[in-house]
N, C-alpha and C. Protein backbone atom coordinates (compact mmCIF):
# COMPACT_ATOMS: atom_id res chain seq x y z
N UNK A 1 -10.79 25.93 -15.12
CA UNK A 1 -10.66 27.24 -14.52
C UNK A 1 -9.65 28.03 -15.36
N UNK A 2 -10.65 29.28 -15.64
CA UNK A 2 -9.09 30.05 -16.34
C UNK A 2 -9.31 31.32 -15.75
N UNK A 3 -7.81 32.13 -15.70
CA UNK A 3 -7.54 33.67 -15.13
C UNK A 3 -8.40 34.57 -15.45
N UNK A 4 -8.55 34.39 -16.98
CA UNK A 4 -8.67 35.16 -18.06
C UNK A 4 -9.75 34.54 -18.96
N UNK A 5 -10.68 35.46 -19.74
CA UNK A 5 -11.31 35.39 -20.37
C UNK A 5 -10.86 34.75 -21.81
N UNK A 6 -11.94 33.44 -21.72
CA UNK A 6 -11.20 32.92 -23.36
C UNK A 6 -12.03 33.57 -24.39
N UNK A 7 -11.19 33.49 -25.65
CA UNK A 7 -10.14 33.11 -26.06
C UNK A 7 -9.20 34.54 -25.98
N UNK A 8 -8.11 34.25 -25.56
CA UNK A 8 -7.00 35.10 -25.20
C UNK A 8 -5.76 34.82 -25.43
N UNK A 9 -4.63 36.39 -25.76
CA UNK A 9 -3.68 35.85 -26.27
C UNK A 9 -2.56 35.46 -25.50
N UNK A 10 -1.86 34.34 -25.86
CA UNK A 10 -0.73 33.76 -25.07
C UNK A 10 0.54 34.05 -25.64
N UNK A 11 1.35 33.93 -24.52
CA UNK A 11 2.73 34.48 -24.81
C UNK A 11 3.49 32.92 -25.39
N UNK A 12 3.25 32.34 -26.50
CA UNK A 12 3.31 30.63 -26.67
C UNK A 12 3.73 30.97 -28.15
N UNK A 13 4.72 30.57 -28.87
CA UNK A 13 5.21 30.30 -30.53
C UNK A 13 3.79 29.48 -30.60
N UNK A 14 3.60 28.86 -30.05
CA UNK A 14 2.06 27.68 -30.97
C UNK A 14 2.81 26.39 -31.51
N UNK A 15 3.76 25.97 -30.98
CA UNK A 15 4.66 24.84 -32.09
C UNK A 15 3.83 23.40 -31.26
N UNK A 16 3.51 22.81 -32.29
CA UNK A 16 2.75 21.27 -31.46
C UNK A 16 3.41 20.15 -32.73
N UNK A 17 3.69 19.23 -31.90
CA UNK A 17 4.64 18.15 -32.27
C UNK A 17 3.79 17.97 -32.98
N UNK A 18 4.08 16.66 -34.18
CA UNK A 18 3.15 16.03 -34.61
C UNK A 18 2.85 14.85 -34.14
N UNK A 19 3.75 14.48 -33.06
CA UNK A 19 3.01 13.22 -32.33
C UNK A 19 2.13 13.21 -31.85
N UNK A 20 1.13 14.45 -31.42
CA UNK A 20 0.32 14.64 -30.29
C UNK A 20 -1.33 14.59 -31.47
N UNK A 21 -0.76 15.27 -32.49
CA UNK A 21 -2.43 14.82 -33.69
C UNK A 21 -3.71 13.86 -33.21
N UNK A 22 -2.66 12.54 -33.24
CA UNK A 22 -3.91 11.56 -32.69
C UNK A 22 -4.81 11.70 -31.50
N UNK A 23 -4.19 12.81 -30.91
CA UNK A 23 -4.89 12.78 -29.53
C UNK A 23 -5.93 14.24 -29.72
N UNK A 24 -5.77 14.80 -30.72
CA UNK A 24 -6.80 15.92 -30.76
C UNK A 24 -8.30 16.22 -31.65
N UNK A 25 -9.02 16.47 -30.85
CA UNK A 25 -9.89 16.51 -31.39
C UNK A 25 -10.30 17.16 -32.89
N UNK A 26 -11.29 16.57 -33.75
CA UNK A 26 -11.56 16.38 -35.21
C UNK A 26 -11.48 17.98 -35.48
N UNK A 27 -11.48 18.65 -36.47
CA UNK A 27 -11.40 19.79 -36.70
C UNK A 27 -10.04 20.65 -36.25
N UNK A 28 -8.66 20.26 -35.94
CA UNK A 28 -7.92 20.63 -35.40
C UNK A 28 -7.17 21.52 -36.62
N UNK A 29 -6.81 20.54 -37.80
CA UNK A 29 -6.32 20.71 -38.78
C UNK A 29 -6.58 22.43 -39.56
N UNK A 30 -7.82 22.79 -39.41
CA UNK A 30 -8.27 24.14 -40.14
C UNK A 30 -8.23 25.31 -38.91
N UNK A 31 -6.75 25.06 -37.75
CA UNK A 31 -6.13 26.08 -37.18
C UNK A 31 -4.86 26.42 -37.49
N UNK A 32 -4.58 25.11 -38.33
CA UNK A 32 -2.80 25.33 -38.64
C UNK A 32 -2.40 26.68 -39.55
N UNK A 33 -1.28 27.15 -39.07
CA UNK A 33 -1.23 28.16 -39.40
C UNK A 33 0.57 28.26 -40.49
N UNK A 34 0.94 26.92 -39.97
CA UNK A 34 2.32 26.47 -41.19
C UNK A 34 2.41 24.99 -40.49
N UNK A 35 3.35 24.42 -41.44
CA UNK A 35 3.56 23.11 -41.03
C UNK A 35 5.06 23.15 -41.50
N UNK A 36 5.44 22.68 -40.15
CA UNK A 36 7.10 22.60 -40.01
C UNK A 36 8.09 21.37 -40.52
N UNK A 37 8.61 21.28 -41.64
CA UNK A 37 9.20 19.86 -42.09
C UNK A 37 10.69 19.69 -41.86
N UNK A 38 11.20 21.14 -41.72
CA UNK A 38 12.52 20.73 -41.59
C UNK A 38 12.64 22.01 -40.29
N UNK A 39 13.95 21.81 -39.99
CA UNK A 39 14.92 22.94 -38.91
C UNK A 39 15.89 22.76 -38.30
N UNK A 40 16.34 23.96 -37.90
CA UNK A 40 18.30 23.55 -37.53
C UNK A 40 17.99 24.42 -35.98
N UNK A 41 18.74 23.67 -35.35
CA UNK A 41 19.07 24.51 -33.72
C UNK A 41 20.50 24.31 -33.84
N UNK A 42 20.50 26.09 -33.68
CA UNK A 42 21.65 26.12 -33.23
C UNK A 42 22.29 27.41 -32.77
N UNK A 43 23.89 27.70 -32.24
CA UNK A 43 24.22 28.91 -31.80
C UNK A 43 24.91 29.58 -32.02
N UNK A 44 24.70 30.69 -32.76
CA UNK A 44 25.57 31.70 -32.76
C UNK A 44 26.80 30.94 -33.90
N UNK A 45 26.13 30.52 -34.90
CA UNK A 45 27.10 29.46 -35.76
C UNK A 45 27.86 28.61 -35.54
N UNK A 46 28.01 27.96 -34.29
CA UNK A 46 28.66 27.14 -33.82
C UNK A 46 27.97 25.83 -34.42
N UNK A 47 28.25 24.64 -32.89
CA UNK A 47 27.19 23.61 -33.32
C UNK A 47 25.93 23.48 -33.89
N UNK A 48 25.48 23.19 -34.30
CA UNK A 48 23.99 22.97 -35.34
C UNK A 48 23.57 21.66 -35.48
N UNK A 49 22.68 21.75 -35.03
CA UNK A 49 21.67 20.24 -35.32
C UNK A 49 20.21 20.31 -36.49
N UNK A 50 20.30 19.53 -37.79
CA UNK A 50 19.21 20.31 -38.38
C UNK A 50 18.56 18.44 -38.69
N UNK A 51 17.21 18.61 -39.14
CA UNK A 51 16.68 17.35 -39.54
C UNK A 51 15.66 18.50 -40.27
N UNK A 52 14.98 16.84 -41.08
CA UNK A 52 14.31 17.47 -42.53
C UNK A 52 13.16 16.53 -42.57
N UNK A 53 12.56 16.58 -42.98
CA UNK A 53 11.32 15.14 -43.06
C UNK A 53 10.33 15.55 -44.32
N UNK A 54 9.96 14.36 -44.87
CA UNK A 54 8.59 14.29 -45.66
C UNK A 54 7.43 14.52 -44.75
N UNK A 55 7.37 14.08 -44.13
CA UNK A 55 6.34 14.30 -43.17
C UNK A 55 6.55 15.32 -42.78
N UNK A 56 4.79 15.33 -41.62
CA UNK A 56 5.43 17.37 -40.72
C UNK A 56 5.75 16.65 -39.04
N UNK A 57 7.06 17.29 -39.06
CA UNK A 57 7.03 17.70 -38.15
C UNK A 57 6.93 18.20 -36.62
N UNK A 58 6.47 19.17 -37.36
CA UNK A 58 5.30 19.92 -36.32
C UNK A 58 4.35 20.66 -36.91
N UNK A 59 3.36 21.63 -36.22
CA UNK A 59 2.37 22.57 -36.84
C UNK A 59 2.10 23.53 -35.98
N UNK A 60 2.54 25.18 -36.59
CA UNK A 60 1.69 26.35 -35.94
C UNK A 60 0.93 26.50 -35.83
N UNK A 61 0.37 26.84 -34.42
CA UNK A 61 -1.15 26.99 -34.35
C UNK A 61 -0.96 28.52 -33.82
N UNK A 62 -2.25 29.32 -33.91
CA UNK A 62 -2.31 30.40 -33.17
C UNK A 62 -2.80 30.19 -31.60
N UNK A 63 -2.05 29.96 -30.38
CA UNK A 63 -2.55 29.71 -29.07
C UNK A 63 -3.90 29.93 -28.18
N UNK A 64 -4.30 31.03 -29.19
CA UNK A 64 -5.74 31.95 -28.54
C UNK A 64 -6.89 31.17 -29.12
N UNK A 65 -6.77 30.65 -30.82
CA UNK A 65 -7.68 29.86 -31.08
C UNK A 65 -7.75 28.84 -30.99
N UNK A 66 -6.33 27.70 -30.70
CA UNK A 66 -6.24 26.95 -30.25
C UNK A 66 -6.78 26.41 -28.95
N UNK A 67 -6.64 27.20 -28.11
CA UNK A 67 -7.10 27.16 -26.86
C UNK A 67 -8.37 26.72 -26.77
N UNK A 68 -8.73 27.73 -27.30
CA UNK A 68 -10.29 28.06 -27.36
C UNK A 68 -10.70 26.47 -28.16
N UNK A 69 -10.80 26.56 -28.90
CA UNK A 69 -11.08 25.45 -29.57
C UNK A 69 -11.30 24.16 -28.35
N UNK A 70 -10.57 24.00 -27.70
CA UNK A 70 -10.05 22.66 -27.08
C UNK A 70 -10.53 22.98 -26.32
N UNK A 71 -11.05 24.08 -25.58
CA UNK A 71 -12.02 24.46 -24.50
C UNK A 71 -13.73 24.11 -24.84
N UNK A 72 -13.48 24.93 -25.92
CA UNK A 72 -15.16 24.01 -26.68
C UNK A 72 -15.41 22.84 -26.85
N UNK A 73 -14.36 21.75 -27.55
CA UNK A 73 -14.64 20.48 -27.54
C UNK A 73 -14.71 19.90 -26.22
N UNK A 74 -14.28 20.47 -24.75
CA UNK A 74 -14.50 19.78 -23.97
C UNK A 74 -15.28 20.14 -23.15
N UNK A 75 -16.03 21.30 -23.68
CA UNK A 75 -17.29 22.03 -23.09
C UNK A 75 -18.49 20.74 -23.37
N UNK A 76 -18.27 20.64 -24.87
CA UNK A 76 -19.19 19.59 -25.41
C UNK A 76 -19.33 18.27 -24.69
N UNK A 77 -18.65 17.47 -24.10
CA UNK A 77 -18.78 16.48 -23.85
C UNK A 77 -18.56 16.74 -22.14
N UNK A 78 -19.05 17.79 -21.45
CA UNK A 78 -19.72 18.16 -20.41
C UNK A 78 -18.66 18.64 -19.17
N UNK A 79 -17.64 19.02 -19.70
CA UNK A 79 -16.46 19.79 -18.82
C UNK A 79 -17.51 21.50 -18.47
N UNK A 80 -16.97 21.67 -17.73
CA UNK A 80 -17.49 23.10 -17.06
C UNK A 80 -16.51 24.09 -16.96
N UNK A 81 -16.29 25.06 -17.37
CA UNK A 81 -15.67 26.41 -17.25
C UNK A 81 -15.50 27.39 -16.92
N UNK A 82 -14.78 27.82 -15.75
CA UNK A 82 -14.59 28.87 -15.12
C UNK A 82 -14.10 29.96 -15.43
N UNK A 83 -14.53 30.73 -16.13
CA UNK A 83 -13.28 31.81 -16.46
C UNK A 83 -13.32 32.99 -15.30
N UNK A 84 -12.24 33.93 -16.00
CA UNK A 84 -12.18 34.72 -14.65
C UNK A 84 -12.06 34.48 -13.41
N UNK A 85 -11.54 33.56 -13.08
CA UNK A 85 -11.42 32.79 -12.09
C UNK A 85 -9.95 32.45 -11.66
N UNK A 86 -9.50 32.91 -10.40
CA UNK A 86 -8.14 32.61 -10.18
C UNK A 86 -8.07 31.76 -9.14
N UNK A 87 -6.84 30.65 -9.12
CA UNK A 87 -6.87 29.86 -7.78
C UNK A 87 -6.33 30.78 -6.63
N UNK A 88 -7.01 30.07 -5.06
CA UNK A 88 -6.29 30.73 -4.48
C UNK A 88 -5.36 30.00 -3.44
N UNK A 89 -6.54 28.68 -3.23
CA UNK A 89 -5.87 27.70 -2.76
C UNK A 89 -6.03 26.44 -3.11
N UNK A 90 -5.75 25.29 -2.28
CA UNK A 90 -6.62 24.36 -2.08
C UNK A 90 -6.12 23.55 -1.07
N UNK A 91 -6.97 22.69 -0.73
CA UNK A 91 -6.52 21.07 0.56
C UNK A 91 -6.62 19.86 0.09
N UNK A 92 -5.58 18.75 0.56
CA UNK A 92 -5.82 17.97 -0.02
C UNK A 92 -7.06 16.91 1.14
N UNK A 93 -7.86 16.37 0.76
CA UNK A 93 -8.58 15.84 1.25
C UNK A 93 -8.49 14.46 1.23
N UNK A 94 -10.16 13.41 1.54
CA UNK A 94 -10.57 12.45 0.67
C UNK A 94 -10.57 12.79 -1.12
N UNK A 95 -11.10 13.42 -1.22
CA UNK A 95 -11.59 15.02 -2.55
C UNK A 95 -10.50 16.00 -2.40
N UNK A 96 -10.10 16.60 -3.23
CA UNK A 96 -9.20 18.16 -3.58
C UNK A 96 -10.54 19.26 -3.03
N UNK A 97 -10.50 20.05 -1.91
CA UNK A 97 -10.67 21.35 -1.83
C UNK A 97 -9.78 22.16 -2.84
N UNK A 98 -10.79 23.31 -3.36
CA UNK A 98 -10.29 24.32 -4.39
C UNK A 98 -10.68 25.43 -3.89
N UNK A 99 -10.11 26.58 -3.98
CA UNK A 99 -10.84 27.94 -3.34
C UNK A 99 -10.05 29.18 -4.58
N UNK A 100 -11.44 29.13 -4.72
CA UNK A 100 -11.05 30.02 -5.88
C UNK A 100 -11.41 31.42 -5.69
N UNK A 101 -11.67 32.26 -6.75
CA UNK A 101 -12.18 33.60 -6.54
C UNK A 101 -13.59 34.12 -6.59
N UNK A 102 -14.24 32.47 -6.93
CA UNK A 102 -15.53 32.56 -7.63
C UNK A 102 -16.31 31.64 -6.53
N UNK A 103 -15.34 31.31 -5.51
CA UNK A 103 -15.70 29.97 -4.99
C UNK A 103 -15.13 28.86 -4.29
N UNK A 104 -15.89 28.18 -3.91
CA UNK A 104 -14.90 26.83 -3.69
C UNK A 104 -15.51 25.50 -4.08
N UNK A 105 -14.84 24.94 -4.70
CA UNK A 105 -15.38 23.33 -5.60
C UNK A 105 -14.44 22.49 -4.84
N UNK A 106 -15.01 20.92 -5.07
CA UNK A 106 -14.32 19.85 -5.12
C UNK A 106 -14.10 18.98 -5.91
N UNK A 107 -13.00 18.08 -5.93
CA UNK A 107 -12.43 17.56 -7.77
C UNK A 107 -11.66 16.20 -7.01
N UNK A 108 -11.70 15.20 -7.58
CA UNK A 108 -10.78 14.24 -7.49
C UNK A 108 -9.56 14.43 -8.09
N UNK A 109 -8.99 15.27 -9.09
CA UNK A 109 -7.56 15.60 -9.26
C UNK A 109 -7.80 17.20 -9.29
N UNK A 110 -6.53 17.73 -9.37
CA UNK A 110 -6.08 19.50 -9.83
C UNK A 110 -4.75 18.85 -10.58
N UNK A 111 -4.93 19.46 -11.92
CA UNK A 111 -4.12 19.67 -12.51
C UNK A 111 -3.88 20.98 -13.04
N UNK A 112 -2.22 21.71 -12.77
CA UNK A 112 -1.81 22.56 -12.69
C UNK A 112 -1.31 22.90 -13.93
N UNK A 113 -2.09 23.57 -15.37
CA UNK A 113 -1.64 23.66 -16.77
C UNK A 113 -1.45 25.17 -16.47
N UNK A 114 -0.95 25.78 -15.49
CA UNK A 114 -0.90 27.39 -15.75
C UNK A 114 0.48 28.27 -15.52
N UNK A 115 1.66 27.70 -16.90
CA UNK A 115 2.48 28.38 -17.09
C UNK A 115 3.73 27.61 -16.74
N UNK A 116 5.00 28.18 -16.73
CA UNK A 116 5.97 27.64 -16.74
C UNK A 116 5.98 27.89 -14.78
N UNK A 117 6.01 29.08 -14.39
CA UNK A 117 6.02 29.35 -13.39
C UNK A 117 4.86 29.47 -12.53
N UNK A 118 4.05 27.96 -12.40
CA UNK A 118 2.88 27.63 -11.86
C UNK A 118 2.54 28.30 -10.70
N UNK A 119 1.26 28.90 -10.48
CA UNK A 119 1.07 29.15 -8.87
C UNK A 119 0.50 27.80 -8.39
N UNK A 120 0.08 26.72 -8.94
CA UNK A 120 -0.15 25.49 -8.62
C UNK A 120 0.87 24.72 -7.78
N UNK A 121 1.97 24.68 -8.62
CA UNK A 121 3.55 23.97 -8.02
C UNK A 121 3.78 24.70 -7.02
N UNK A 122 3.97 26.03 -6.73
CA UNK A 122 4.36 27.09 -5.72
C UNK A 122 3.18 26.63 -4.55
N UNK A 123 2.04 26.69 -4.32
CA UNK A 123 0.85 26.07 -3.62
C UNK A 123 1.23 24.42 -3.14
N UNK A 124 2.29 24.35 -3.76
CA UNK A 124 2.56 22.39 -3.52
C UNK A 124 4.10 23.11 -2.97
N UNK A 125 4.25 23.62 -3.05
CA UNK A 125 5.84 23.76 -2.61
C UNK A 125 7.23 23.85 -3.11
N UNK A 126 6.96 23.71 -4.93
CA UNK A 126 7.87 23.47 -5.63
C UNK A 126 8.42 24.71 -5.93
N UNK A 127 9.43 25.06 -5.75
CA UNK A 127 9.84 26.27 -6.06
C UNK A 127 11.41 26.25 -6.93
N UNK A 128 10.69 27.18 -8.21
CA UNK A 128 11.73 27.08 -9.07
C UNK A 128 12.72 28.45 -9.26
N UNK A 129 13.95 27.74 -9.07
CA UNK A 129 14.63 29.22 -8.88
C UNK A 129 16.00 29.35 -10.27
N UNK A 130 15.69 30.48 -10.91
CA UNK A 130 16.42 30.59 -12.60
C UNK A 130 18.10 30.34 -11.99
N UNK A 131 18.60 30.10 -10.81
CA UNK A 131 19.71 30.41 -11.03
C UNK A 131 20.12 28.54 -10.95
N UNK A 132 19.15 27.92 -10.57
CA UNK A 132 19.01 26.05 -10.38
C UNK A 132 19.76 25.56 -11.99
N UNK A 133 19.51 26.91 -12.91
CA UNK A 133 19.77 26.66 -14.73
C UNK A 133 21.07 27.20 -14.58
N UNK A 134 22.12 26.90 -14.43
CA UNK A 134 23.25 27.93 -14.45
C UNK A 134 23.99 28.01 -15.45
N UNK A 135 23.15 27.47 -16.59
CA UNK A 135 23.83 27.06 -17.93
C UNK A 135 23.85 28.51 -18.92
N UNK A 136 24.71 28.75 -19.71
CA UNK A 136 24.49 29.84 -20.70
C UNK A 136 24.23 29.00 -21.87
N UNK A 137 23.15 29.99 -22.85
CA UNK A 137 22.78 29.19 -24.03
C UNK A 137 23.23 28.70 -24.61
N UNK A 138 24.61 28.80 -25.03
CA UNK A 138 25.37 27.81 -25.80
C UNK A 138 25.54 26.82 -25.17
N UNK A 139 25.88 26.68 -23.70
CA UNK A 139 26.08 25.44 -22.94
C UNK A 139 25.02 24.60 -23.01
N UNK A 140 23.78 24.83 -22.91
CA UNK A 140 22.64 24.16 -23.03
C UNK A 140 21.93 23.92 -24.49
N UNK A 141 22.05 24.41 -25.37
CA UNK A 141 22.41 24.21 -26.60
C UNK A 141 23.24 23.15 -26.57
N UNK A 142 24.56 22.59 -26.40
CA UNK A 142 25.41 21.62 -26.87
C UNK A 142 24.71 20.20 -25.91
N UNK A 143 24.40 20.51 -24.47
CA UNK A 143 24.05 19.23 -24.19
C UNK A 143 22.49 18.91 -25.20
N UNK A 144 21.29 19.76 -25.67
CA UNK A 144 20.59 19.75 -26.17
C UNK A 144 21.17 19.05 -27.82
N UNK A 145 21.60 19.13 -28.09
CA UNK A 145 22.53 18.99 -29.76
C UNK A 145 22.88 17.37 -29.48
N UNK A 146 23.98 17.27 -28.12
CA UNK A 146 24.28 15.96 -28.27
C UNK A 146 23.39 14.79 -27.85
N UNK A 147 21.96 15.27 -27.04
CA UNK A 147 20.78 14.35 -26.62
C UNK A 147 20.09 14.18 -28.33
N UNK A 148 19.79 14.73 -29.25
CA UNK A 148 19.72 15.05 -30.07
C UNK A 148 20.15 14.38 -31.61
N UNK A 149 21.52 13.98 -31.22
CA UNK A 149 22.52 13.56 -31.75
C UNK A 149 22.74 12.13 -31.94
N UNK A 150 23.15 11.74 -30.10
CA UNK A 150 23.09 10.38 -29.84
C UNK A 150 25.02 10.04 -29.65
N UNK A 151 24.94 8.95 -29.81
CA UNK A 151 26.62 8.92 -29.43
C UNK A 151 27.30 8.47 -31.08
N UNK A 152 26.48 7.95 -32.22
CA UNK A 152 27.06 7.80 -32.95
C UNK A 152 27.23 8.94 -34.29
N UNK A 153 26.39 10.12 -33.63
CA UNK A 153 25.79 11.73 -34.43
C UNK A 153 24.94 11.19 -35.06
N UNK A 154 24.11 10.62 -35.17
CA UNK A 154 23.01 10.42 -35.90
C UNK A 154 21.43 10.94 -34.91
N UNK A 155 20.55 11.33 -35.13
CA UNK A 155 19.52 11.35 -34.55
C UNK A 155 18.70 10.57 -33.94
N UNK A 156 18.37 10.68 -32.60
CA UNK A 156 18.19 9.86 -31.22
C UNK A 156 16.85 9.58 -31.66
N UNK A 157 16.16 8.40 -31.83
CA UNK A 157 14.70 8.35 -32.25
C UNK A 157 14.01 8.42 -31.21
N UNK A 158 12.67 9.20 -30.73
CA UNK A 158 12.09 9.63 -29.82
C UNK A 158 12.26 10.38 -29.02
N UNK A 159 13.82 11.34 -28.92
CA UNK A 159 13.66 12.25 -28.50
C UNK A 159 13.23 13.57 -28.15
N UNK A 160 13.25 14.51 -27.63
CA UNK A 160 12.24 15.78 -27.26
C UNK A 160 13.67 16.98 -27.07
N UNK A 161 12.62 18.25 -27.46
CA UNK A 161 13.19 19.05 -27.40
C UNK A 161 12.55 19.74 -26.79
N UNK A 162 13.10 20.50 -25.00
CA UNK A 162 12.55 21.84 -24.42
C UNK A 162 13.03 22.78 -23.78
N UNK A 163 12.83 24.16 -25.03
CA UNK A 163 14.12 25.32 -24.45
C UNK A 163 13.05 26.10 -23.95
N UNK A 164 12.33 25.86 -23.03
CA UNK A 164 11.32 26.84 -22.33
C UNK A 164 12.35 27.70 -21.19
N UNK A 165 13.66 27.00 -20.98
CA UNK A 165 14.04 28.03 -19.72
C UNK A 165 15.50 28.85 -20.51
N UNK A 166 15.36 28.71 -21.70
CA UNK A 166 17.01 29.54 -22.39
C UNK A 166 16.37 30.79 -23.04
């Protein structure tokens, strides 16, 4: 189900780890739009965390064709697509009731991929409120730097980075 008519543009940098490759379908590669080997986070010249690699990274994609793309490959192997289509509710059942704008379906899961500030989670009850972050960017920056870091400053192997709320 989507809001909006694909392919459309998203408010998204496009940055995709490179751990996630293996999991995407063949043809992914001729969307990249740079490939990221090195970079520094940091603030306002303060602390700085930078790493460098032979390898990538990560890789820009453009979000609209990306999308799209990954909507087609799973058109192909018999997913169905709603566009224009907004949730409005649903119940939980034996089955997920869905009530949409187009309708109402039933699904053994709902998964909620729509945004940072889901109307999915909000429909479940989760409610996220900006002041729960009471951090200023540098503050969240340094705990980000020292997860990052590790306790001996060296770089934490397998860690993640997500500044979706700074």
């Amino acid at each position: 189900m989507e809001k909006k008519k694909l392919p459309r543009f998203k408010l998204c940098g496009g940055c995709l780890s490179a751990r996630v490759v293996s999991l995407l379908p063949e043809g992914w590669q001729g969307l990249v739009k740079a490939v990221i080997r090195e970079g520094t986070l940091g603030y306002r010249g303060e602390e700085s965390f930078s790493l460098s690699s032979e390898k990538p990274l990560a890789y820009i994609v453009d979000r609209a064709e990306f999308d799209y793309f990954l909507v087609q490959n799973a058109q192909q192997v018999g997913v169905e697509l709603w566009q224009e289509c907004e949730l409005l509710g649903f119940e939980e059942r034996e089955r997920i009731k869905v009530y949409t704008s187009k309708g109402e379906v039933e699904a053994d899961f709902l998964i909620g991929a729509d945004r940072f500030y889901s109307k999915t989670a909000d429909l479940l009850g989760y409610k996220f409120q900006r002041s729960s972050y009471n951090w200023g960017k540098k503050e969240a920056l340094k705990v980000y730097y020292r997860l990052l870091r590790g306790e001996e400053g060296k770089a934490t192997k397998g860690c993640f980075l997500r500044l979706g709320f700074i």
